[in-house]
N, C-alpha and C. Protein backbone atom coordinates (compact mmCIF):
# COMPACT_ATOMS: atom_id res chain seq x y z
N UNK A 1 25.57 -40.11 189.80
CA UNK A 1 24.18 -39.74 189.73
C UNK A 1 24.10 -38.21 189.67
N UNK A 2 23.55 -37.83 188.65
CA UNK A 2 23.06 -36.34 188.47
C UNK A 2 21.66 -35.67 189.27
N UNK A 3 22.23 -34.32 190.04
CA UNK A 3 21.02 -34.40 190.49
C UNK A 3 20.09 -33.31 189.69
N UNK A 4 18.87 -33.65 189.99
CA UNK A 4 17.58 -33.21 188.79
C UNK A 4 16.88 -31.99 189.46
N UNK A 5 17.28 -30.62 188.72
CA UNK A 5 16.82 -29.45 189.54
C UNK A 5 15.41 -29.76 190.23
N UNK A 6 14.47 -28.67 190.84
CA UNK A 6 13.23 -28.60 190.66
C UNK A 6 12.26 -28.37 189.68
N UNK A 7 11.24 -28.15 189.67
CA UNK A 7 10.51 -28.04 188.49
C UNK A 7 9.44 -27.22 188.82
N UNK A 8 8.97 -26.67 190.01
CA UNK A 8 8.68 -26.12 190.48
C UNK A 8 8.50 -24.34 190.13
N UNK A 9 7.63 -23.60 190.06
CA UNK A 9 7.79 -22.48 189.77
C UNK A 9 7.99 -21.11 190.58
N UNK A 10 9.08 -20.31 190.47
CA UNK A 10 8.93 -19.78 191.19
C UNK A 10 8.29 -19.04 191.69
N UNK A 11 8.31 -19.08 193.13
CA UNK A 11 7.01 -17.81 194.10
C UNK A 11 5.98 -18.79 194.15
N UNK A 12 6.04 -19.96 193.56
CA UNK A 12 4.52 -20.98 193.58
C UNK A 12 4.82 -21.31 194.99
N UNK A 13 4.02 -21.27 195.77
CA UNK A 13 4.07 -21.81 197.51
C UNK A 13 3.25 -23.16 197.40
N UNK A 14 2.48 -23.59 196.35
CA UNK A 14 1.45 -24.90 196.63
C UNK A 14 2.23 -25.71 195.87
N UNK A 15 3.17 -25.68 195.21
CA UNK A 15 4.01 -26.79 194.10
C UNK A 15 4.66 -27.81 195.48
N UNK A 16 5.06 -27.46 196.06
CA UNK A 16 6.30 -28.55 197.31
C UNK A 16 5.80 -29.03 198.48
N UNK A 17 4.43 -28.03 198.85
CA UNK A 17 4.21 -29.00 200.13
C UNK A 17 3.77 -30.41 200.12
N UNK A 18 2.94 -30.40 198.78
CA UNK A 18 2.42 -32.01 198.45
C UNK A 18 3.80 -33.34 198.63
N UNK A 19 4.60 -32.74 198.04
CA UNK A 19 5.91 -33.66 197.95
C UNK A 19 6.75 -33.60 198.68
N UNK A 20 6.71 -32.83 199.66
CA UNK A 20 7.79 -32.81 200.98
C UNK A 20 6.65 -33.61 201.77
N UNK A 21 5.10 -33.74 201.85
CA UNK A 21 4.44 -34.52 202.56
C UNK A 21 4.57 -35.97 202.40
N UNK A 22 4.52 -36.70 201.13
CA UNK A 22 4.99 -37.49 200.29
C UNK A 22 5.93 -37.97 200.94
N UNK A 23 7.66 -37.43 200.88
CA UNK A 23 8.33 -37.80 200.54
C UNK A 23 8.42 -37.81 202.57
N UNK A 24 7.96 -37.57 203.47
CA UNK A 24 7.78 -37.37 204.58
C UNK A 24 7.24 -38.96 204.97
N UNK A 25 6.12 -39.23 204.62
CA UNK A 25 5.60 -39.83 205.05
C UNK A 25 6.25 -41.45 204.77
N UNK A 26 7.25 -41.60 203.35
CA UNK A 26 7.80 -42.65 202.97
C UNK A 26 8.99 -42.98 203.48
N UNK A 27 9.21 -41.75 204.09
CA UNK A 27 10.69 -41.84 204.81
C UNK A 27 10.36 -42.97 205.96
N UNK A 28 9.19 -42.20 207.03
CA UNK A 28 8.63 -42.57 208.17
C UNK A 28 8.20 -44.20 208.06
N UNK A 29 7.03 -44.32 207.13
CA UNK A 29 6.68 -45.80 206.70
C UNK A 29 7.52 -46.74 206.11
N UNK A 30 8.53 -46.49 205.40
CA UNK A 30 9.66 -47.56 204.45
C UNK A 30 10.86 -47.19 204.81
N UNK A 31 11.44 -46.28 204.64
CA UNK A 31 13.06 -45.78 204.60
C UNK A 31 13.60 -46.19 206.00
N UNK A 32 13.19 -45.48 206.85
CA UNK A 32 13.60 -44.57 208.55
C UNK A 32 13.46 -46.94 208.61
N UNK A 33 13.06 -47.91 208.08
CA UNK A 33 12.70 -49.06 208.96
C UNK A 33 13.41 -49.95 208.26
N UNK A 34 14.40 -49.61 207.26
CA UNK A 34 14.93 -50.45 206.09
C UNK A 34 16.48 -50.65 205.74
N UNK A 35 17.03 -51.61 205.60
CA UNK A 35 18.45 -50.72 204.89
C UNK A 35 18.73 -52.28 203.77
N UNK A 36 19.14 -52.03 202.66
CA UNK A 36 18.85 -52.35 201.27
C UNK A 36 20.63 -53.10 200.71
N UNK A 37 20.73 -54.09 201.03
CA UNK A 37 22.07 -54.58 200.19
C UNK A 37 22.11 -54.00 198.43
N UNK A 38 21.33 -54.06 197.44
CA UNK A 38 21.24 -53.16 196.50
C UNK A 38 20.40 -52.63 196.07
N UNK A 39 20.97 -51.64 194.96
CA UNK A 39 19.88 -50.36 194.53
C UNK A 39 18.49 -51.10 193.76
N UNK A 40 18.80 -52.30 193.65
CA UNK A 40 17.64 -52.77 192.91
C UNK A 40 16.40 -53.65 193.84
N UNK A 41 17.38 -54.29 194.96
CA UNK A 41 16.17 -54.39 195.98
C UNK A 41 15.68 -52.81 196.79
N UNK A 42 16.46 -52.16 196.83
CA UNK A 42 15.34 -50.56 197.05
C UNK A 42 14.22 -50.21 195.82
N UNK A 43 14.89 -50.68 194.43
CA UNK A 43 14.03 -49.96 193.51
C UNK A 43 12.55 -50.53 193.80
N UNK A 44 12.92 -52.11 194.03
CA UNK A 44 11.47 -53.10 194.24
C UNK A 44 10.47 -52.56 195.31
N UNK A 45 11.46 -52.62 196.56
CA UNK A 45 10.74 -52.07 197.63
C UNK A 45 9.74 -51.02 197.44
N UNK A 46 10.73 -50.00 196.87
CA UNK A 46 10.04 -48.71 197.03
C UNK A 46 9.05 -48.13 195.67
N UNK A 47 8.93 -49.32 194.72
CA UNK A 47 7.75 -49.17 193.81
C UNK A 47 6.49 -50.10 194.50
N UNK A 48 6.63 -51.36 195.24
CA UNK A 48 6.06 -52.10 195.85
C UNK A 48 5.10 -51.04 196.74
N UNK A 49 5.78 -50.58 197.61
CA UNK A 49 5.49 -49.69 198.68
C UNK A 49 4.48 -48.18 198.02
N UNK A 50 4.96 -47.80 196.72
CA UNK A 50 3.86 -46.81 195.99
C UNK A 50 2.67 -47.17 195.77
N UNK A 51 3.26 -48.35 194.72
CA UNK A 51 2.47 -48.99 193.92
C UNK A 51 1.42 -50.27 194.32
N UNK A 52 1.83 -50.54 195.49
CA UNK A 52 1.12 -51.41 196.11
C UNK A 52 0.21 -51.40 197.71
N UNK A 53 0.96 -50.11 198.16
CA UNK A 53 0.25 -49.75 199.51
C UNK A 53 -0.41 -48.07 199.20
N UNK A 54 0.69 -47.32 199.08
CA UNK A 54 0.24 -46.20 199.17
C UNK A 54 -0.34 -45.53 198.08
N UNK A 55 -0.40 -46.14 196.81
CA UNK A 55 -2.02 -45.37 196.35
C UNK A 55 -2.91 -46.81 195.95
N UNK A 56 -3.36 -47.59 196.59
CA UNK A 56 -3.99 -48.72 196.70
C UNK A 56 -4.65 -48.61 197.71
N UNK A 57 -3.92 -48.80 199.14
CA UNK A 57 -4.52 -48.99 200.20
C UNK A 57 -4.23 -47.93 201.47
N UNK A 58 -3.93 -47.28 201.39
CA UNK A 58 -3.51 -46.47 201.78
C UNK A 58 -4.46 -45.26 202.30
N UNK A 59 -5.11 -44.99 203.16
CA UNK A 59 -5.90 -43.74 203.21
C UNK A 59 -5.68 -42.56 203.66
N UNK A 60 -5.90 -41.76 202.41
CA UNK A 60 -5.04 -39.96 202.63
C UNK A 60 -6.49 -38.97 203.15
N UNK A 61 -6.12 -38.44 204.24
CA UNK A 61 -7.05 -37.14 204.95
C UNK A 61 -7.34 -36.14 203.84
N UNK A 62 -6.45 -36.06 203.16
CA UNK A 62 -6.62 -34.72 201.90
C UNK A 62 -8.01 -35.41 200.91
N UNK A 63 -7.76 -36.55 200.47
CA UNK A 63 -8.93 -37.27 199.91
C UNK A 63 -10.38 -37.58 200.81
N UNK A 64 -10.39 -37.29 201.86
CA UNK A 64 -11.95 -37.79 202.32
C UNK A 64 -11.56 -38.75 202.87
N UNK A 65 -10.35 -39.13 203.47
CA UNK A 65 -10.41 -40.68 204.07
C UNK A 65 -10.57 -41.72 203.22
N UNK A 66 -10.12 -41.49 201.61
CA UNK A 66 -10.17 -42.68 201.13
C UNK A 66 -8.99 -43.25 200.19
N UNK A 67 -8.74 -44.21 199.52
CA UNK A 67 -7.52 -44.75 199.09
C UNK A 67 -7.55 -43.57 197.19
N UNK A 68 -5.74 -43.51 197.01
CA UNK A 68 -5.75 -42.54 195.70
C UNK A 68 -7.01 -43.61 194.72
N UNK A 69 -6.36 -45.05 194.58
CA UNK A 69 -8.00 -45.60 194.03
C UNK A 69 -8.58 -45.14 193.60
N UNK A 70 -9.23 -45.40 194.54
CA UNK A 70 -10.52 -44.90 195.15
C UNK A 70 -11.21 -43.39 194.69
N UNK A 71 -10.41 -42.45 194.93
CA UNK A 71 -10.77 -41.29 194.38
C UNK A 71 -10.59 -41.47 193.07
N UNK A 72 -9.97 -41.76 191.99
CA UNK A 72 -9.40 -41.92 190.64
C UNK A 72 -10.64 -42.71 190.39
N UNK A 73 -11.41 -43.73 191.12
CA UNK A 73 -12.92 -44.22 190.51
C UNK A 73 -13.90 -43.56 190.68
N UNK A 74 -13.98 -42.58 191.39
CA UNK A 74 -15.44 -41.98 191.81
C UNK A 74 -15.22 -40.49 190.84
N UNK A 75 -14.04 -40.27 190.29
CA UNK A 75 -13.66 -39.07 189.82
C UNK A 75 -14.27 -39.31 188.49
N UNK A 76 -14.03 -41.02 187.84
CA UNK A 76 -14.12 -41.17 187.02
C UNK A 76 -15.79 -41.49 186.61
């Protein structure tokens, strides 16, 4: 497995905190509670777990207390 630089720009300070929060919070809710006989029951899990809790049902403080959804309909 190759790993995939950042993408990020430099001196940008607002590019990483979103995704170290992210990647924080999935550790805590899925990872830190899991351990995976293969890479393909992780792949399930952890699109399940995006795609099905955390921008569905999921409610983020940065949004108003409401699900990504949710904002993506009222935006619209």
């Amino acid at each position: 497995m190759k790993a995939i630089p950042s993408m990020s720009r430099t001196g940008c300070c607002y590019d990483t905190p979103p995704m170290e929060s992210f990647f924080h919070t999935l550790k805590v809710e899925l990872v830190h509670e899991r351990r995976w006989a293969t890479w393909d029951e992780a792949r399930r899990d952890l699109f399940a777990y995006i795609e099905g809790y955390y921008n569905r049902q999921r409610i983020h403080s940065t949004l108003g207390y409401i699900t990504p959804e949710q904002a993506e309909r009222n935006a619209s």
